[in-house]
C-alpha atoms as a PDB file:
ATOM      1  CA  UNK A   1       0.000   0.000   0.000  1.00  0.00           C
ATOM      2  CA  UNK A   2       2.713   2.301   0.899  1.00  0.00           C
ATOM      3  CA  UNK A   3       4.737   1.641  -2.252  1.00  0.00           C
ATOM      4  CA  UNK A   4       1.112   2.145  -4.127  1.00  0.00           C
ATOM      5  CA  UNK A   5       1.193   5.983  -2.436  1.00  0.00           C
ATOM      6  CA  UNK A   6       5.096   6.426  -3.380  1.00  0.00           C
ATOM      7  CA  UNK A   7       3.972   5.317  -7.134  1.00  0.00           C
ATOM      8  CA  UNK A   8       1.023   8.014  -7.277  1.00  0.00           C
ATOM      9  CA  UNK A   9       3.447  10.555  -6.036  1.00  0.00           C
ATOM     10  CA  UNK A  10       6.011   9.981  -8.187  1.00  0.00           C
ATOM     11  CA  UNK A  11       3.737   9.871 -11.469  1.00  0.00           C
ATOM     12  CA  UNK A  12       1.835  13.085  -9.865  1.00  0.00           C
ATOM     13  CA  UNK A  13       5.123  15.089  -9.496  1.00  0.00           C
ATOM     14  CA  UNK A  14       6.360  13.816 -13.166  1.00  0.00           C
ATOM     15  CA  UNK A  15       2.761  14.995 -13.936  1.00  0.00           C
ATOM     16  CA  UNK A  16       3.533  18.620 -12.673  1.00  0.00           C
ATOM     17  CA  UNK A  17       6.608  18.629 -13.959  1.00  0.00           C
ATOM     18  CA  UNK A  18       5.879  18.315 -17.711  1.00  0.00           C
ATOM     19  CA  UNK A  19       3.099  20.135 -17.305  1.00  0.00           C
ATOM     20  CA  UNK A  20       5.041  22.851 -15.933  1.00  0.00           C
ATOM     21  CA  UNK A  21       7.423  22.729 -19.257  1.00  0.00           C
ATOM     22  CA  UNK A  22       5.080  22.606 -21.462  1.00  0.00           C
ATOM     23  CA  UNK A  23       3.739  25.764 -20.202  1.00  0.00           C
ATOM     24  CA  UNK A  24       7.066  27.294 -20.187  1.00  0.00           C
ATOM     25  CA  UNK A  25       7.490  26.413 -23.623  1.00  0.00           C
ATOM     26  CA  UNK A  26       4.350  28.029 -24.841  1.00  0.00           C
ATOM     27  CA  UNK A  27       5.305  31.260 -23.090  1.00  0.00           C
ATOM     28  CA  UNK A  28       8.646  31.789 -24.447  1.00  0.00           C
ATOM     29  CA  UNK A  29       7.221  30.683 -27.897  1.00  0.00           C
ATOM     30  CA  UNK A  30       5.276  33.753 -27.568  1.00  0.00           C
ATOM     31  CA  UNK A  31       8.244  36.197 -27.533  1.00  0.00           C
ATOM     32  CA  UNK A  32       9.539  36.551 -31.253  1.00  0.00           C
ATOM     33  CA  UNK A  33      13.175  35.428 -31.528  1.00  0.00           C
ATOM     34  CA  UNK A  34      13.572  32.994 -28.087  1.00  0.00           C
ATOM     35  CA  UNK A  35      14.446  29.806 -28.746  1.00  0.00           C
ATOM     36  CA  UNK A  36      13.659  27.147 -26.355  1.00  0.00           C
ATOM     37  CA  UNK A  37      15.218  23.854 -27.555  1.00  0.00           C
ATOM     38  CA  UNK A  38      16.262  22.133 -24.016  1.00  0.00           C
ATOM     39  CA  UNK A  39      19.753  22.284 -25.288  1.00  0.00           C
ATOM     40  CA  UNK A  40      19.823  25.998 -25.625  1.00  0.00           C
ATOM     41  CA  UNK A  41      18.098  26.536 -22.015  1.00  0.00           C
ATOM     42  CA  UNK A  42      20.659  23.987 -20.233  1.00  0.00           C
ATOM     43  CA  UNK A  43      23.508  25.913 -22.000  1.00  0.00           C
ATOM     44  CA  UNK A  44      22.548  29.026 -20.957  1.00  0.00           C
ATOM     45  CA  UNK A  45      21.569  28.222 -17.335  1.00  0.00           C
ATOM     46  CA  UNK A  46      24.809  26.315 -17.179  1.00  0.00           C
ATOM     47  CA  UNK A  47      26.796  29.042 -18.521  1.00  0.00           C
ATOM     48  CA  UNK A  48      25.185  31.474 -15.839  1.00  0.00           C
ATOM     49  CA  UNK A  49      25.806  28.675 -13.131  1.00  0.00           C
ATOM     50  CA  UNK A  50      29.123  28.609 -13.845  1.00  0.00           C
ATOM     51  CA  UNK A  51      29.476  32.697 -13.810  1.00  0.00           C
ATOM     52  CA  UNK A  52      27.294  33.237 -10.768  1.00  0.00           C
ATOM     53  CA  UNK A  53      29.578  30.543  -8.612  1.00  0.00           C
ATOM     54  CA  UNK A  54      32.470  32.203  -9.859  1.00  0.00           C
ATOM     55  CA  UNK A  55      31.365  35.402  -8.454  1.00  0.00           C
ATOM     56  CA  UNK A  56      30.367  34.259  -5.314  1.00  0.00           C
ATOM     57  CA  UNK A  57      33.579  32.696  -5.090  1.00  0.00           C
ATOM     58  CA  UNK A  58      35.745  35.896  -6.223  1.00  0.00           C
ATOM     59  CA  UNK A  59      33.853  38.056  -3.371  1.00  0.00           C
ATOM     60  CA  UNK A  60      33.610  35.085  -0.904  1.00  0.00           C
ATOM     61  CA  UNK A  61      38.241  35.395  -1.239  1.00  0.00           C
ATOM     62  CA  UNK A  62      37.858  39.131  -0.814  1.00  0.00           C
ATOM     63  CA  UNK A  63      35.633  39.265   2.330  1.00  0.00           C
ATOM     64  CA  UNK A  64      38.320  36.581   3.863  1.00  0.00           C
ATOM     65  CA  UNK A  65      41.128  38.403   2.561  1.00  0.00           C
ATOM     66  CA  UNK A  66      39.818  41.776   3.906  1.00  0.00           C
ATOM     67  CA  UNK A  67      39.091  40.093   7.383  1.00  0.00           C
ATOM     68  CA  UNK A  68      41.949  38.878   7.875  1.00  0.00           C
ATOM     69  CA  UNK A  69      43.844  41.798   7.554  1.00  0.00           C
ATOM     70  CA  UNK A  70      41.300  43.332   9.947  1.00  0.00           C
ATOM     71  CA  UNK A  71      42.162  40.515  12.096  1.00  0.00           C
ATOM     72  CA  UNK A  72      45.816  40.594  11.912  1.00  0.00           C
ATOM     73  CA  UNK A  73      45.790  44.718  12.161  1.00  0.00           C
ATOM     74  CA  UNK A  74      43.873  43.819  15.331  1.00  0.00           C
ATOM     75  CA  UNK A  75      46.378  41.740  17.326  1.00  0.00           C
ATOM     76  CA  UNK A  76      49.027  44.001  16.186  1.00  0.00           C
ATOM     77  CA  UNK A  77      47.500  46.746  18.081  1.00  0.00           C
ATOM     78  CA  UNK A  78      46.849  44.612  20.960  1.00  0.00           C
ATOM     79  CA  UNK A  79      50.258  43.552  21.255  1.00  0.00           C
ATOM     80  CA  UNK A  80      51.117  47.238  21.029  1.00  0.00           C
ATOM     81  CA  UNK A  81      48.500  47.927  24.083  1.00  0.00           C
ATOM     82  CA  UNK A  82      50.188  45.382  26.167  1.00  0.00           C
ATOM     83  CA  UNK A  83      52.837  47.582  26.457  1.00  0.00           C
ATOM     84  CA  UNK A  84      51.814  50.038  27.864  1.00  0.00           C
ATOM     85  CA  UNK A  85      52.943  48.805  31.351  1.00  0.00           C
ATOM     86  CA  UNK A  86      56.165  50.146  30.676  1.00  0.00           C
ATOM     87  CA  UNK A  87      55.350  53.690  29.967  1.00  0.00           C
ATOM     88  CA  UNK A  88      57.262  56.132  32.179  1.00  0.00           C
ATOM     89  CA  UNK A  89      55.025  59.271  32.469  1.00  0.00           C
ATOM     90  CA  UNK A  90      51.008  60.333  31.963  1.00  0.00           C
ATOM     91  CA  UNK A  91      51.806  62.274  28.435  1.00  0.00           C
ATOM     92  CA  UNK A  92      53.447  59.095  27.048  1.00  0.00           C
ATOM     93  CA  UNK A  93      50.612  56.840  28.038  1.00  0.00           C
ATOM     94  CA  UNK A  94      48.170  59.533  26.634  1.00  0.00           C
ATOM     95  CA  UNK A  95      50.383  59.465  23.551  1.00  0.00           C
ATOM     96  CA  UNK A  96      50.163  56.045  22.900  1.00  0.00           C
ATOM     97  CA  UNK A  97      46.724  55.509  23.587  1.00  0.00           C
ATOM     98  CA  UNK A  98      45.444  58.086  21.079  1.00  0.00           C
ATOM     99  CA  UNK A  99      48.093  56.701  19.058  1.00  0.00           C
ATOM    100  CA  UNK A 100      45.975  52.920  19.475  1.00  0.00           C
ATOM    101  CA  UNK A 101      42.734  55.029  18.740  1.00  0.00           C
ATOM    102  CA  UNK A 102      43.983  56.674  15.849  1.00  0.00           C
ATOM    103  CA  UNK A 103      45.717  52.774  14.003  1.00  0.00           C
ATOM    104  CA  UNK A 104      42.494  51.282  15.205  1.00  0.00           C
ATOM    105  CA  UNK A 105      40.100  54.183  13.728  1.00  0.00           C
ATOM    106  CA  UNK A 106      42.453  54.375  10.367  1.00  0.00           C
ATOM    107  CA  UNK A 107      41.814  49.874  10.058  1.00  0.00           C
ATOM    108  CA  UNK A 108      37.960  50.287  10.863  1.00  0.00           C
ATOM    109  CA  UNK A 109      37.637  53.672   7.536  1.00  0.00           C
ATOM    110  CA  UNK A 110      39.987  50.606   5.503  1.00  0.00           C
ATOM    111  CA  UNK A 111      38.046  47.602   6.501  1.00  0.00           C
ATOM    112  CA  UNK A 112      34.376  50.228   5.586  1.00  0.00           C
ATOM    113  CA  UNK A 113      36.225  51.025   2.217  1.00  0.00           C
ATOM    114  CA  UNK A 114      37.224  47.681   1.155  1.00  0.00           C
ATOM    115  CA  UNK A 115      33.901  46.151   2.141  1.00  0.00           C
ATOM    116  CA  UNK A 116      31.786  49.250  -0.124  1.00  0.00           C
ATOM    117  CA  UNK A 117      34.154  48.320  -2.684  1.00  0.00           C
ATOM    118  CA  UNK A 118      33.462  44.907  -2.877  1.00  0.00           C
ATOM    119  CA  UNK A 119      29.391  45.687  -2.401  1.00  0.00           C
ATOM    120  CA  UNK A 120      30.134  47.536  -5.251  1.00  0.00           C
ATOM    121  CA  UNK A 121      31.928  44.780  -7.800  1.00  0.00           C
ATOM    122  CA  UNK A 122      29.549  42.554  -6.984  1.00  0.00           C
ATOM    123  CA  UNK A 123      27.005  44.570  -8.135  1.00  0.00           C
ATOM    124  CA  UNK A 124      28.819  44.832 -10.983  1.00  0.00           C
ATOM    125  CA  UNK A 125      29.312  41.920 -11.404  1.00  0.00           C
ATOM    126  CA  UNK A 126      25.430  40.805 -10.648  1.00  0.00           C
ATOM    127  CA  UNK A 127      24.116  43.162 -13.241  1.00  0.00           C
ATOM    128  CA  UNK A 128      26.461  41.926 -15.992  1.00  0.00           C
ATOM    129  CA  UNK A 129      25.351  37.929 -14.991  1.00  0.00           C
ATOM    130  CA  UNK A 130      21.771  39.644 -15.686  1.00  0.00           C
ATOM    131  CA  UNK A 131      22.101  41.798 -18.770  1.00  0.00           C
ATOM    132  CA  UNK A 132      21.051  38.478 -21.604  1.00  0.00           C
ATOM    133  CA  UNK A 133      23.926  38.353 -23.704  1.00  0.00           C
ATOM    134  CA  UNK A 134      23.482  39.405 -27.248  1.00  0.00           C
END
């Protein structure tokens, strides 16, 4: 009985399925010039595929790249903090800390640039993978 249920969902969802191409076929026959051979339209969404993971991939290395550095420009200044025990007088200690503020203010401006930058080739790169090709 159970494999009976399995069987009528199976042939239902085939059902859909073609039913669903069929009506995608007769809407794209209805703009002049698209052709819709299955070749074509596994090509093309192939080809996009292929673009689209490629520009995930290309701002996925820039976002790690770009943290790290972050990261990195983080311990340094940490490492420069922990010294502080061996300053001698008030206007030294001052010194350095606005010195700290100032490295960590300068990373946070980079890390905002870097990451607009990327928002922004992305885009770019989004609304070329959407302009169709002529």
């Amino acid at each position: 009985m159970v494999e009976q249920v399995f069987d009528n969902m199976r042939k239902a969802s085939e059902a859909t399925l073609q039913f669903q191409q069929e009506i995608f076929r007769q809407w794209a026959n209805a703009w002049p010039g698209v052709n819709t051979s299955q070749a074509t339209v596994k090509d093309t969404v192939q080809t996009f595929q292929k673009k689209a993971a490629n520009a995930f991939l290309d701002a996925f290395k820039k976002q790690h790249t770009a943290l790290n550095e972050q990261f990195d420009a983080g311990l340094k200044i940490i490492e420069e903090a922990f010294n502080t025990g061996e300053v001698k007088n008030p206007e030294e200690l001052h010194a350095r800390l606005v010195s700290y503020w100032q490295k960590s203010f300068e990373y946070l401006r980079r890390m905002a640039e870097t990451q607009v930058q990327a928002f922004q080739t992305a885009l770019a790169k989004w609304a070329e993978l959407m302009t169709p090709s002529v």
